[in-house]
Protein backbone atom coordinates (compact mmCIF):
# COMPACT_ATOMS: atom_id res chain seq x y z
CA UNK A 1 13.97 71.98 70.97
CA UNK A 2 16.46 72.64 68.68
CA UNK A 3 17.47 70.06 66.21
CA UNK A 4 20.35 69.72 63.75
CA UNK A 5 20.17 70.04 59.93
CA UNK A 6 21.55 66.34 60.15
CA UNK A 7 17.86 64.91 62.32
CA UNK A 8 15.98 67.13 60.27
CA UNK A 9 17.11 65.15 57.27
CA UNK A 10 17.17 62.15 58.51
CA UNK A 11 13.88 61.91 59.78
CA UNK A 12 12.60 63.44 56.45
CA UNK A 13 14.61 60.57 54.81
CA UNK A 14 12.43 58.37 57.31
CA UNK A 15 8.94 59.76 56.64
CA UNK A 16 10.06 59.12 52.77
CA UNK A 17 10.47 55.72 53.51
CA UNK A 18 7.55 54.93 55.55
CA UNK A 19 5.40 56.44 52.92
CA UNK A 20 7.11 54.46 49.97
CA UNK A 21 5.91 51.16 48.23
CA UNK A 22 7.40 48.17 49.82
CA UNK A 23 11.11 47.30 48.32
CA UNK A 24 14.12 49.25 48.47
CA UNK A 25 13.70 52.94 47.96
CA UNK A 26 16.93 54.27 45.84
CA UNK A 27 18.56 57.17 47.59
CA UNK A 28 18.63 59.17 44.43
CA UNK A 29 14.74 59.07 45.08
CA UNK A 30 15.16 59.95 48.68
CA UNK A 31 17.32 62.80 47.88
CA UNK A 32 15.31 64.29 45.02
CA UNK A 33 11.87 64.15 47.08
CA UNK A 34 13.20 65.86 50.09
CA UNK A 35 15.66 68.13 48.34
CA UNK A 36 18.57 66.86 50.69
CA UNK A 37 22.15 66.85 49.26
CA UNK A 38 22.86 63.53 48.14
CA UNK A 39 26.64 63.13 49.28
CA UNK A 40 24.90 64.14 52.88
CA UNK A 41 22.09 61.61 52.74
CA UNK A 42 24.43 59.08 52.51
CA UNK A 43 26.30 59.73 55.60
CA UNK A 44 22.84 60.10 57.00
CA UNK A 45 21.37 56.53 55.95
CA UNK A 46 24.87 54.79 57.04
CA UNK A 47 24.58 56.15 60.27
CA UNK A 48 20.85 54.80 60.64
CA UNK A 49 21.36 51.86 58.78
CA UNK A 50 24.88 51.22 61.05
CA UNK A 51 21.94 51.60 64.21
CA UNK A 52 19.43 49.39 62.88
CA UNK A 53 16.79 51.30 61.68
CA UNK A 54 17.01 50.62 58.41
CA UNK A 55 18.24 47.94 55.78
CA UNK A 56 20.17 48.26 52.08
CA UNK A 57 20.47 46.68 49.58
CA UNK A 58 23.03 47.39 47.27
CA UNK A 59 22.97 46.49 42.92
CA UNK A 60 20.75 48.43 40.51
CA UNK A 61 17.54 47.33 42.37
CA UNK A 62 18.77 48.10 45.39
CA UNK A 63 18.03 51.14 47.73
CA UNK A 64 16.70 51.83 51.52
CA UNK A 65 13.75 50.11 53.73
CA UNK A 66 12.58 50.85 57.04
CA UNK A 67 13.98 47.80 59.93
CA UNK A 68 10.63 47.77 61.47
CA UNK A 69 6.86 49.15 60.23
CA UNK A 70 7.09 52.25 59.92
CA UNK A 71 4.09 52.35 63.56
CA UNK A 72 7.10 50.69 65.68
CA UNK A 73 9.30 53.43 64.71
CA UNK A 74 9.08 57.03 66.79
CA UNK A 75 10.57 60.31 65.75
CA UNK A 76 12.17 59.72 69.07
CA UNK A 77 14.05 56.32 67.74
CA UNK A 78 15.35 58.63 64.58
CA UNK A 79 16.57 62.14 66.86
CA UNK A 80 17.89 59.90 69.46
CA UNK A 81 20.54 58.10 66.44
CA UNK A 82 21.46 60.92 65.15
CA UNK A 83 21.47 63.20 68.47
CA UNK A 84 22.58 61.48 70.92
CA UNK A 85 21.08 61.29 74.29
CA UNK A 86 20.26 65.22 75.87
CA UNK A 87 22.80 66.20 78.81
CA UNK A 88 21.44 66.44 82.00
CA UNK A 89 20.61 70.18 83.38
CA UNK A 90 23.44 70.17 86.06
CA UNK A 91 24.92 73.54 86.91
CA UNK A 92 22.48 75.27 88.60
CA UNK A 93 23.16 76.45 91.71
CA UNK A 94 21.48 79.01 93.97
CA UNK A 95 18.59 81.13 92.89
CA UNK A 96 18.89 79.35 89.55
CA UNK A 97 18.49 75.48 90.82
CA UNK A 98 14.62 75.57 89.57
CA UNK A 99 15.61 76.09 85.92
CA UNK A 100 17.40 72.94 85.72
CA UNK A 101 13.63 71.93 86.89
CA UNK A 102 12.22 73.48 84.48
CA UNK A 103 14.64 72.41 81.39
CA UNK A 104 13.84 68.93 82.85
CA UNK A 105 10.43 69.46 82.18
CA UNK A 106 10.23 70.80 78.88
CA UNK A 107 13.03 67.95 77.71
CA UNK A 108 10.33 65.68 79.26
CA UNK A 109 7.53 67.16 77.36
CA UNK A 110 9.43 66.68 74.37
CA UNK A 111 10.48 63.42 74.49
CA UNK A 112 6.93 62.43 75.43
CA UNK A 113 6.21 63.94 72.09
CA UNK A 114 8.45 62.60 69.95
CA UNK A 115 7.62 59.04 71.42
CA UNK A 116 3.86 58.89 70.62
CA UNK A 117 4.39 59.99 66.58
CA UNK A 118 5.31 57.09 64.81
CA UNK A 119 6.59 57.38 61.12
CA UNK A 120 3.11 55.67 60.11
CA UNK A 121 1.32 59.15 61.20
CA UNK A 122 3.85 61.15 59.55
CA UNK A 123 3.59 58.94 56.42
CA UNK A 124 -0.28 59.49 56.37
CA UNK A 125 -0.51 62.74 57.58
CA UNK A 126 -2.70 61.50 60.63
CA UNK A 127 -0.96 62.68 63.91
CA UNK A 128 -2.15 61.47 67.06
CA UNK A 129 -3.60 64.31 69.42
CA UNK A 130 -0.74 66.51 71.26
């Protein structure tokens, strides 16, 4: 799987959250704990605040919280915001129809993956068995 700068940060930006105290989290904080470029992070926090993952809070207390606990939220909620759903693994034809089988697969694999890790077991550092 190969995922872009952009998901990398943002779920780093996630696991920073789920392991914070409750309240808003500033993203000066965010940005400074996971060494990602500030001006980025906050293209990166609109876009998952924009699809609900998270809330703001704007003023000199404000800052960044998870939407839900940080066990109802998946890697696969965060890639899927900022990737996009996969495209399907049409185009082959002939000797090569079983690799669209087996990029099917592995996508499957992947995505069963990414949906069993919450942000809780990244925040702790307890993953689930894989």
């Amino acid at each position: 799987m190969r995922l872009s700068v952009r998901t990398q940060y943002a779920l780093r930006a996630a696991a920073e959250l789920a392991a914070a105290a409750p309240g808003p989290v500033p993203a000066e904080r965010i940005a400074a704990a996971q060494r990602i470029p500030r001006r980025f992070l906050d293209n990166i926090l609109l876009q998952m605040r924009r699809a609900g993952l998270i809330h703001s809070q704007r003023g000199p207390d404000g800052g960044y919280w998870l939407a839900r606990p940080a066990e109802q939220i998946t890697l696969a909620d965060v890639v899927l915001i900022m990737e996009g759903t996969p495209p399907d693994n049409e185009g082959f034809h002939g000797v090569a129809e079983p690799l669209g089988d087996v990029w099917t697969a592995l996508r499957d694999h992947e995505h069963a993956t990414l949906t069993e890790v919450t942000l809780a077991h990244i925040a702790t550092g307890s993953l689930p068995p894989l």
